[in-house]
C-alpha atoms as a PDB file:
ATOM      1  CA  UNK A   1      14.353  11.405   5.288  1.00  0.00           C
ATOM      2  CA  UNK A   2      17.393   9.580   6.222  1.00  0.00           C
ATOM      3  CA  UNK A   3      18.778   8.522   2.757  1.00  0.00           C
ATOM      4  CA  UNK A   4      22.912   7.802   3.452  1.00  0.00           C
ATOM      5  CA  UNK A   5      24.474   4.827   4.197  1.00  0.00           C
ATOM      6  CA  UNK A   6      27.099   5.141   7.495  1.00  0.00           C
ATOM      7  CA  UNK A   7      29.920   5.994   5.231  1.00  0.00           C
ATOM      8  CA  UNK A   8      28.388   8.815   3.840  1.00  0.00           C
ATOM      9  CA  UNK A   9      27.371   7.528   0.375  1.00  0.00           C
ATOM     10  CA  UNK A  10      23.980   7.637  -1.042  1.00  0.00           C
ATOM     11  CA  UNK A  11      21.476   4.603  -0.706  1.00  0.00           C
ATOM     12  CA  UNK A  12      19.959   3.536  -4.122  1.00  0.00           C
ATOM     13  CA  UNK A  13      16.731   3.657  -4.883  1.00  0.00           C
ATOM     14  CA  UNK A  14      15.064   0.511  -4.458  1.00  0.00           C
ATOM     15  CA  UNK A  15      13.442  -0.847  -7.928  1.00  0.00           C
ATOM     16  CA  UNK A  16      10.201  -0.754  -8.710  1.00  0.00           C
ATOM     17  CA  UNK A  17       8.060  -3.786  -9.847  1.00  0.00           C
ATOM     18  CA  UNK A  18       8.636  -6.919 -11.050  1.00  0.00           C
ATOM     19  CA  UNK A  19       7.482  -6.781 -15.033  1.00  0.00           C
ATOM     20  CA  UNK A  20      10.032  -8.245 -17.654  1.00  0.00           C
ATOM     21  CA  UNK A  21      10.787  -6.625 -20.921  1.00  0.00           C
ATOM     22  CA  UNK A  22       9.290  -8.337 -23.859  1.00  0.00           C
ATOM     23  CA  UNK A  23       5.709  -8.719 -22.529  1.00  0.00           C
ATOM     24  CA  UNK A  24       4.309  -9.358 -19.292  1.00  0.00           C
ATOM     25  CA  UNK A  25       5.094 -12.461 -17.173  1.00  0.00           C
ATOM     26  CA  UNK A  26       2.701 -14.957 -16.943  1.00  0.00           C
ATOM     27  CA  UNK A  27       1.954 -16.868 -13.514  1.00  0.00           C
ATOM     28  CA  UNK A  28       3.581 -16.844 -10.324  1.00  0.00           C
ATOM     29  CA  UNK A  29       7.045 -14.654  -9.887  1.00  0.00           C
ATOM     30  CA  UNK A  30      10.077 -16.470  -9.955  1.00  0.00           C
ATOM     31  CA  UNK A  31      11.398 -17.818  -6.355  1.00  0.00           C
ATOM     32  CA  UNK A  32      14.045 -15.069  -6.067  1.00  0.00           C
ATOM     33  CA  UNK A  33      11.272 -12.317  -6.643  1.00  0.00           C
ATOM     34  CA  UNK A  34       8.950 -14.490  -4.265  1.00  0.00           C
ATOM     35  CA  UNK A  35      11.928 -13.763  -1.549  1.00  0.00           C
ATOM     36  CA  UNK A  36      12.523  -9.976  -2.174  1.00  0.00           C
ATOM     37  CA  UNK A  37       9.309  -9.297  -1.794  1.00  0.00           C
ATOM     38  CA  UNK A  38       9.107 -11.412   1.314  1.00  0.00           C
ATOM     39  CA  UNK A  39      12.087  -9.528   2.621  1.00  0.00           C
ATOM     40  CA  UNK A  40      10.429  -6.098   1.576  1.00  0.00           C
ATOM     41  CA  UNK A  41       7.477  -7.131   3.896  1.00  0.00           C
ATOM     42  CA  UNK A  42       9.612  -8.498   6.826  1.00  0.00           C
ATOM     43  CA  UNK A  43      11.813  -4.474   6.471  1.00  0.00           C
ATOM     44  CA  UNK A  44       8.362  -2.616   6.386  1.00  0.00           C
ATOM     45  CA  UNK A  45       7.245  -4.748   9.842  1.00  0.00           C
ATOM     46  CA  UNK A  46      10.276  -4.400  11.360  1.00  0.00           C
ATOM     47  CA  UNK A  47      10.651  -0.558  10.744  1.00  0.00           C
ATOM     48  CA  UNK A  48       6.900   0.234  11.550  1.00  0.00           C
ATOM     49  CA  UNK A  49       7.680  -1.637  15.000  1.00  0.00           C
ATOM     50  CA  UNK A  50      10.523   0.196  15.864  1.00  0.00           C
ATOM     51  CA  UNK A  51       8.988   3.805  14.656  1.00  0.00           C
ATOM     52  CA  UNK A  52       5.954   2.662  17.000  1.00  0.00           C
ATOM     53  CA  UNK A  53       7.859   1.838  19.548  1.00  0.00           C
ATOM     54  CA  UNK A  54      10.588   4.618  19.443  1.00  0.00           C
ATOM     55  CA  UNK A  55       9.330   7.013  17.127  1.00  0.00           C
ATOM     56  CA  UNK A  56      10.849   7.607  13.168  1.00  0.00           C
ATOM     57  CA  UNK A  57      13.565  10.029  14.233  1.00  0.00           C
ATOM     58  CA  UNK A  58      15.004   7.726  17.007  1.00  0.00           C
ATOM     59  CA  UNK A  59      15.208   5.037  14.771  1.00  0.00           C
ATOM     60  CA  UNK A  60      18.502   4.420  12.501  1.00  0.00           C
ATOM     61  CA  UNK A  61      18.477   2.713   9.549  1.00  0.00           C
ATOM     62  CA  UNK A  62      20.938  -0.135  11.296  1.00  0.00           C
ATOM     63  CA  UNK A  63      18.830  -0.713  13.420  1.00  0.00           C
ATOM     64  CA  UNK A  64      15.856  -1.327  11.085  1.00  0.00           C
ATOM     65  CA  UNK A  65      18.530  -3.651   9.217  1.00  0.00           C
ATOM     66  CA  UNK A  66      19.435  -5.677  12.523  1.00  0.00           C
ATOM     67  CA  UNK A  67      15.856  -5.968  13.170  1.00  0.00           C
ATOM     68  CA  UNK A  68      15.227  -7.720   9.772  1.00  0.00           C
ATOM     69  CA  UNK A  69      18.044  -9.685  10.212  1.00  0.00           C
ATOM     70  CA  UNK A  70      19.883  -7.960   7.011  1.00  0.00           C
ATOM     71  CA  UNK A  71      22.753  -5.751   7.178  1.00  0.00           C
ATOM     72  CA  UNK A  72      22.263  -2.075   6.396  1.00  0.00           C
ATOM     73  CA  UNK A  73      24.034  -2.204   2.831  1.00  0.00           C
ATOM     74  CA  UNK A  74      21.560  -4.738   2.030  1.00  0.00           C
ATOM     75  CA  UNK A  75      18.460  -3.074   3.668  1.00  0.00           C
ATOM     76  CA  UNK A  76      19.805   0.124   0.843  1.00  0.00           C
ATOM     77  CA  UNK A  77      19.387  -1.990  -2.310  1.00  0.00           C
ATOM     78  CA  UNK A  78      15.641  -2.235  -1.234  1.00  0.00           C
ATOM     79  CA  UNK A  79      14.907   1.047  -0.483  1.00  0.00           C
ATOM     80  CA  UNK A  80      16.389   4.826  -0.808  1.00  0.00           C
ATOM     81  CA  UNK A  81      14.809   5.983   2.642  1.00  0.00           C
ATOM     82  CA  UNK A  82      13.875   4.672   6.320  1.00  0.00           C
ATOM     83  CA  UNK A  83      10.485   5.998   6.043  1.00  0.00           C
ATOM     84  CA  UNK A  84      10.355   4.400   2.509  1.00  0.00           C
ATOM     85  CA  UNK A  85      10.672   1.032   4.674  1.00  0.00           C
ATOM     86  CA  UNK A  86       7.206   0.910   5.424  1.00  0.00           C
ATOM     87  CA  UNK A  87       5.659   1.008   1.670  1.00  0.00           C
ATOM     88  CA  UNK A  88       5.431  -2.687   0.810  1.00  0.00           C
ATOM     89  CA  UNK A  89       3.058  -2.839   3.675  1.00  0.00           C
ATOM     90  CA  UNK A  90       0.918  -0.495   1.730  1.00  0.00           C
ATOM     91  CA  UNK A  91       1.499  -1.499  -1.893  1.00  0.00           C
ATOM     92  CA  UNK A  92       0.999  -5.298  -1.332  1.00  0.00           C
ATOM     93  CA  UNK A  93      -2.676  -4.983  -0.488  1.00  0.00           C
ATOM     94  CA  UNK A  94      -3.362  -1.892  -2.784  1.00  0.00           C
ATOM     95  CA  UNK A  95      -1.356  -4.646  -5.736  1.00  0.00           C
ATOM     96  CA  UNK A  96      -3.982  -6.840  -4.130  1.00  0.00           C
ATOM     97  CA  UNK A  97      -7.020  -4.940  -5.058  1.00  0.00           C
ATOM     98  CA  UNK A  98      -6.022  -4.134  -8.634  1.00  0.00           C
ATOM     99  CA  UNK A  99      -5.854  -7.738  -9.446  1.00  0.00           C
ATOM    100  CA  UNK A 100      -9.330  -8.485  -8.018  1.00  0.00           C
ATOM    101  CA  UNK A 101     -10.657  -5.368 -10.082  1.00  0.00           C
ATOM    102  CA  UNK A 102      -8.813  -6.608 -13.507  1.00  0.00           C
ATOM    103  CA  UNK A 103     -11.332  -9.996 -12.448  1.00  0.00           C
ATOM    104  CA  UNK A 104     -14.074  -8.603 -11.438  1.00  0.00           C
ATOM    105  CA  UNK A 105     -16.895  -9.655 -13.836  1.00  0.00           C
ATOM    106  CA  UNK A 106     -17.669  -6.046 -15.997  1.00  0.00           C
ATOM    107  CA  UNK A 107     -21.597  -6.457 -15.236  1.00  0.00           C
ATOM    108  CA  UNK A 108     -20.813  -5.890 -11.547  1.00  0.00           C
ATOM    109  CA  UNK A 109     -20.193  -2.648  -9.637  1.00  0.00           C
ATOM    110  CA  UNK A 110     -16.375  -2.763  -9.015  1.00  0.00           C
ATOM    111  CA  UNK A 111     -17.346  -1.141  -5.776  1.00  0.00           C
ATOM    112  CA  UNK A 112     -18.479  -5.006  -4.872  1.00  0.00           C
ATOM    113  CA  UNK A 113     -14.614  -6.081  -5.678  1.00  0.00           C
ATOM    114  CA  UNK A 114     -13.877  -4.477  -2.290  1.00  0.00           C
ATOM    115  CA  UNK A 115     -16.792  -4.099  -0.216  1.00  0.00           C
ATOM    116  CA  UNK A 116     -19.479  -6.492  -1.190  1.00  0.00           C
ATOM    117  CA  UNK A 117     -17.345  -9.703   1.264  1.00  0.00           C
ATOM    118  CA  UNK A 118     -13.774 -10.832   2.011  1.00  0.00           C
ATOM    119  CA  UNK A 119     -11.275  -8.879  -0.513  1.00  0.00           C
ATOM    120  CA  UNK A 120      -7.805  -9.391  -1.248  1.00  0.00           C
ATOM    121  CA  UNK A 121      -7.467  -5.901   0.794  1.00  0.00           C
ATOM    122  CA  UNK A 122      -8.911  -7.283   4.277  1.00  0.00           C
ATOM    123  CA  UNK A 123      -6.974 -10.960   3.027  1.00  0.00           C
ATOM    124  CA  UNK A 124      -4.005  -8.957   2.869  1.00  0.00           C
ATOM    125  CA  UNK A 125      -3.687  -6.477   5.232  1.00  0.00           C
ATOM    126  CA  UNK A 126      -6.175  -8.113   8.071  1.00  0.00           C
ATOM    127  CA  UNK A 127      -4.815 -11.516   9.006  1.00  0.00           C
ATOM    128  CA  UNK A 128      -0.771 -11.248  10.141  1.00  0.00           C
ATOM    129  CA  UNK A 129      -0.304  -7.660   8.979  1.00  0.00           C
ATOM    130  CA  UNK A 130      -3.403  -6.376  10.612  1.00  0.00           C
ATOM    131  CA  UNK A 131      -1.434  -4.764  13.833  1.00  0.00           C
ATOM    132  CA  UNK A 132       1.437  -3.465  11.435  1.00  0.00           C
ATOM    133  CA  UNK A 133      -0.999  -1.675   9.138  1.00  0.00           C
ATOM    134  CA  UNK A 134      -2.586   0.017  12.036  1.00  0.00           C
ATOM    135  CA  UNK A 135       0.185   1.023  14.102  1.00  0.00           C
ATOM    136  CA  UNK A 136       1.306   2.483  10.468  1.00  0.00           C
ATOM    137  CA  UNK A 137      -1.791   4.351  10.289  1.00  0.00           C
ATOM    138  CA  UNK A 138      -1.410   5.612  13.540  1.00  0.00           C
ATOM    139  CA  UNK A 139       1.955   7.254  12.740  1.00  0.00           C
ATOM    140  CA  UNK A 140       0.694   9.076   9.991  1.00  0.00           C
ATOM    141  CA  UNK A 141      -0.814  11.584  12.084  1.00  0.00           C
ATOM    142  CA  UNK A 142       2.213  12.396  13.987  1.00  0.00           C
ATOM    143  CA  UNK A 143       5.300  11.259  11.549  1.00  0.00           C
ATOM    144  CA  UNK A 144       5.719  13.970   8.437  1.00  0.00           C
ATOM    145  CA  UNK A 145       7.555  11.498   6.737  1.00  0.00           C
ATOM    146  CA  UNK A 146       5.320   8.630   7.084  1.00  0.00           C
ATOM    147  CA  UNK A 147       2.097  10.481   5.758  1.00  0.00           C
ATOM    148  CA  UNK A 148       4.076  11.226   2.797  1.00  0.00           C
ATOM    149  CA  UNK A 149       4.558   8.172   2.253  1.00  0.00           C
ATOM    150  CA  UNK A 150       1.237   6.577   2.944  1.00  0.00           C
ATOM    151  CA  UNK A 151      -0.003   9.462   0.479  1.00  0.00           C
ATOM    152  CA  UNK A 152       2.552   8.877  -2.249  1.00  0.00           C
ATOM    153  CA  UNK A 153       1.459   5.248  -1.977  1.00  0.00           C
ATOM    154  CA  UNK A 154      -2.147   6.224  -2.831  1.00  0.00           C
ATOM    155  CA  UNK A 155      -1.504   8.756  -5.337  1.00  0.00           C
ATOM    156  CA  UNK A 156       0.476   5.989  -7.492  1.00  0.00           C
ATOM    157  CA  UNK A 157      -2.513   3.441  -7.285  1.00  0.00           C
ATOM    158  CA  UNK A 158      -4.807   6.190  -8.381  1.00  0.00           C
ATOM    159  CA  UNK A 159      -2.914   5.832 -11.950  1.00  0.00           C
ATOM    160  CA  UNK A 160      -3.571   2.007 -11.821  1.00  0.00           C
ATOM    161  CA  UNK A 161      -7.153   2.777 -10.440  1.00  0.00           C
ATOM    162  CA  UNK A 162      -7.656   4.625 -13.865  1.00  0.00           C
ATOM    163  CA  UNK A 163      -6.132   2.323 -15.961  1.00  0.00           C
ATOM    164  CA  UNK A 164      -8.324  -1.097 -14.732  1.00  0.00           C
ATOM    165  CA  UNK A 165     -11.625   1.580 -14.799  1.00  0.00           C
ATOM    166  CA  UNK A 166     -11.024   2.337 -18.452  1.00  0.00           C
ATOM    167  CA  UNK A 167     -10.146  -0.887 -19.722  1.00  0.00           C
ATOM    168  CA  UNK A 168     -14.000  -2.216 -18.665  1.00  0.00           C
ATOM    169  CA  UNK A 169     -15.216   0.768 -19.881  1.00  0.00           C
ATOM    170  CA  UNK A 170     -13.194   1.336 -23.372  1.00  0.00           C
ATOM    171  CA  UNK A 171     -11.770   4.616 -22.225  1.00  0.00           C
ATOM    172  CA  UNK A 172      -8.593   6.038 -22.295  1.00  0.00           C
ATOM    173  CA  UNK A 173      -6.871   6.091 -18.432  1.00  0.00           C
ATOM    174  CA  UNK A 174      -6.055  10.080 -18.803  1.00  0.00           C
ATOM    175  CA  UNK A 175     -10.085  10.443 -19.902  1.00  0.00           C
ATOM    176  CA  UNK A 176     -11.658  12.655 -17.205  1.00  0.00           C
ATOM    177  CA  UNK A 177     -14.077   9.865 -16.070  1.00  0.00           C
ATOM    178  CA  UNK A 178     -11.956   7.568 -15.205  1.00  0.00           C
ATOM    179  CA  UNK A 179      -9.374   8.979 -13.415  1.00  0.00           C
ATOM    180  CA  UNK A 180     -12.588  11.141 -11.664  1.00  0.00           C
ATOM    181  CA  UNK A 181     -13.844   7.487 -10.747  1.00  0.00           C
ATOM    182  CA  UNK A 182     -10.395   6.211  -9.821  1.00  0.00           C
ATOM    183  CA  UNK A 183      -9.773   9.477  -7.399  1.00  0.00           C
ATOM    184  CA  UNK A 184     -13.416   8.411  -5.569  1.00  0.00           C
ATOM    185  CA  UNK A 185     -12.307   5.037  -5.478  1.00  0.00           C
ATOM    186  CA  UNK A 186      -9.436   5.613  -4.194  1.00  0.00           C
ATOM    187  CA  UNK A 187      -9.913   8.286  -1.751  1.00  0.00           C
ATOM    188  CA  UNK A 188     -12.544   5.995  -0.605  1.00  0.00           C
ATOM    189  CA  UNK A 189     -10.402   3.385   0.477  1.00  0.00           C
ATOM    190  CA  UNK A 190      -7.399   5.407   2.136  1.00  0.00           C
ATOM    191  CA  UNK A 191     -10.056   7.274   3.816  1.00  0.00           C
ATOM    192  CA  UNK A 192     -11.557   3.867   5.374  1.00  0.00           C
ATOM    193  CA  UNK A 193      -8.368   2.442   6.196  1.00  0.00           C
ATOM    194  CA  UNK A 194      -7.782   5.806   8.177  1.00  0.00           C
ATOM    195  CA  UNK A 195     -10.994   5.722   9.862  1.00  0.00           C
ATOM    196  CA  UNK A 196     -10.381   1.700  10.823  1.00  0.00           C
ATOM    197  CA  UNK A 197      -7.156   2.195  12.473  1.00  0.00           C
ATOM    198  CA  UNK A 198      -7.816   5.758  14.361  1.00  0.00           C
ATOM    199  CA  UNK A 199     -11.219   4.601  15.605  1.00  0.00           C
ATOM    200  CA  UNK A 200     -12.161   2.146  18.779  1.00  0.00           C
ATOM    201  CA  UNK A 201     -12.742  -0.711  16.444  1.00  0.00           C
ATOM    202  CA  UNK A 202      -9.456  -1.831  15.114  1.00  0.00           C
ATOM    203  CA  UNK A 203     -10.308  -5.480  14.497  1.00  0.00           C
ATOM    204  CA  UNK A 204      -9.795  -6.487  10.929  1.00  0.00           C
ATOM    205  CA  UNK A 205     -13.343  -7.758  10.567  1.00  0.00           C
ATOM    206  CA  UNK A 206     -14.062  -4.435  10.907  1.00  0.00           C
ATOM    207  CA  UNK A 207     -12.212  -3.164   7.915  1.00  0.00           C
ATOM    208  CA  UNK A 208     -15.049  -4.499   4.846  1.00  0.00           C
ATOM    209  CA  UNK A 209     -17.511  -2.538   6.799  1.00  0.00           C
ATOM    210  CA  UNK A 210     -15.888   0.960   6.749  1.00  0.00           C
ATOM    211  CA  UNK A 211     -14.808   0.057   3.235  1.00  0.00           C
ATOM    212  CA  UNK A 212     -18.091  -0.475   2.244  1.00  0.00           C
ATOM    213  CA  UNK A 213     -19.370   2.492   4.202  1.00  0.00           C
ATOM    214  CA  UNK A 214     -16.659   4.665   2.508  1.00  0.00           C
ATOM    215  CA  UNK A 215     -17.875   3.712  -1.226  1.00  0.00           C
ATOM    216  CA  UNK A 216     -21.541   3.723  -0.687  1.00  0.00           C
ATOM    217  CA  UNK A 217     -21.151   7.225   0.389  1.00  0.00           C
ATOM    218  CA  UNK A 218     -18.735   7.607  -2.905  1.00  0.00           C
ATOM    219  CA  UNK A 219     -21.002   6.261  -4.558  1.00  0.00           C
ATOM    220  CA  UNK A 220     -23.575   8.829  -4.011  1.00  0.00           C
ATOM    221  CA  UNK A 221     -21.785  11.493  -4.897  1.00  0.00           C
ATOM    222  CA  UNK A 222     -21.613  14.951  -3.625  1.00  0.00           C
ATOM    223  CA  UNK A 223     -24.503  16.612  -1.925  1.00  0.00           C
ATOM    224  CA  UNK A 224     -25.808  20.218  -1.468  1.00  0.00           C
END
């Protein structure tokens, strides 16, 4: 992964979440945290565009900058990596889904968060982002660098996935039935994004249906 800046110094880690110490924040983010993550999503398109277009190791990390219409120092204080680039893309509707699940009424299936009609996943990743997320998909197969990435993504929302799942069900989050639950949930969904973008019906409409698809066959459990 290319992590240097021109000059030969390291880039620095871009931070991680947007809590505040002394409790948690209440209501919308502040305006300047509205605006990084804007420009975290307008990076991740830019760089998933060019990696489409030109592949991830003919792509430099000034030109992912120009693209977004930053310079290169600034595109470092967001992220540590150009592969790492692309993750907002991911996290925003996987942040999406945990904050449906924390609502979802705790005499439903959380299973119907997601798949039973529109969901902040298809909401997020389905309207302007809907080409982006696939042509990210897409690269996983042949980019190293970008399937660790879209797996790394997943593996930290299994955590969350455990955490929501034992809160409505007065477990701990490192219980094994919850974090068994949260690993079927979220295998699940990865697993129906991936079969949405690699198959012949990209549309985003088409995205609940392999969801649901994906967790009815979670659902059941294993067979044989």
């Amino acid at each position: 992964m290319e992590t240097a800046h021109a000059d030969g110094t390291k880039g620095r880690p871009a931070r991680a979440g947007t809590g505040t110490q002394g409790g948690a924040r209440l209501g919308r983010p502040p305006l300047t945290e509205r605006r990084k993550a804007a420009t975290r999503l307008e990076i991740a398109r830019e760089a998933v565009r060019l990696f489409a277009e030109r592949g991830v190791a003919a792509t430099t990390a000034d030109e992912i900058a120009a693209a977004a219409g930053i310079s290169q120092r600034t595109l470092w204080r967001y992220t540590s990596s150009k592969e790492l680039c692309v993750s907002p893309l991911l996290t925003y509707a996987l942040d999406s889904v945990t904050v449906l699940m924390r609502a979802w009424p705790r005499d439903r299936p959380l299973a119907e968060a997601v798949a039973g009609g529109p969901s902040a996943l298809t909401d997020a990743s389905a309207s302007t982002d809907a080409e982006a997320l696939r042509d990210l998909v897409l690269l996983t197969r042949s980019e190293p660098g970008l399937r660790a990435v879209w797996l790394q993504v997943h593996h930290d929302a299994e955590r969350v996935f455990a955490e929501v799942i034992a809160e409505r069900t007065g477990r701990g989050p490192d219980d094994l039935e919850p974090r068994v639950q949260a690993t079927l949930f979220n295998g699940a969904l990865r697993i129906a994004v991936e079969q949405w973008a690699w198959g012949a019906d990209p549309r985003p409409g088409s995205l609940p249906g392999e969801i649901a698809r994906a967790l009815g066959i979670a659902g059941a459990g294993l067979s044989g």
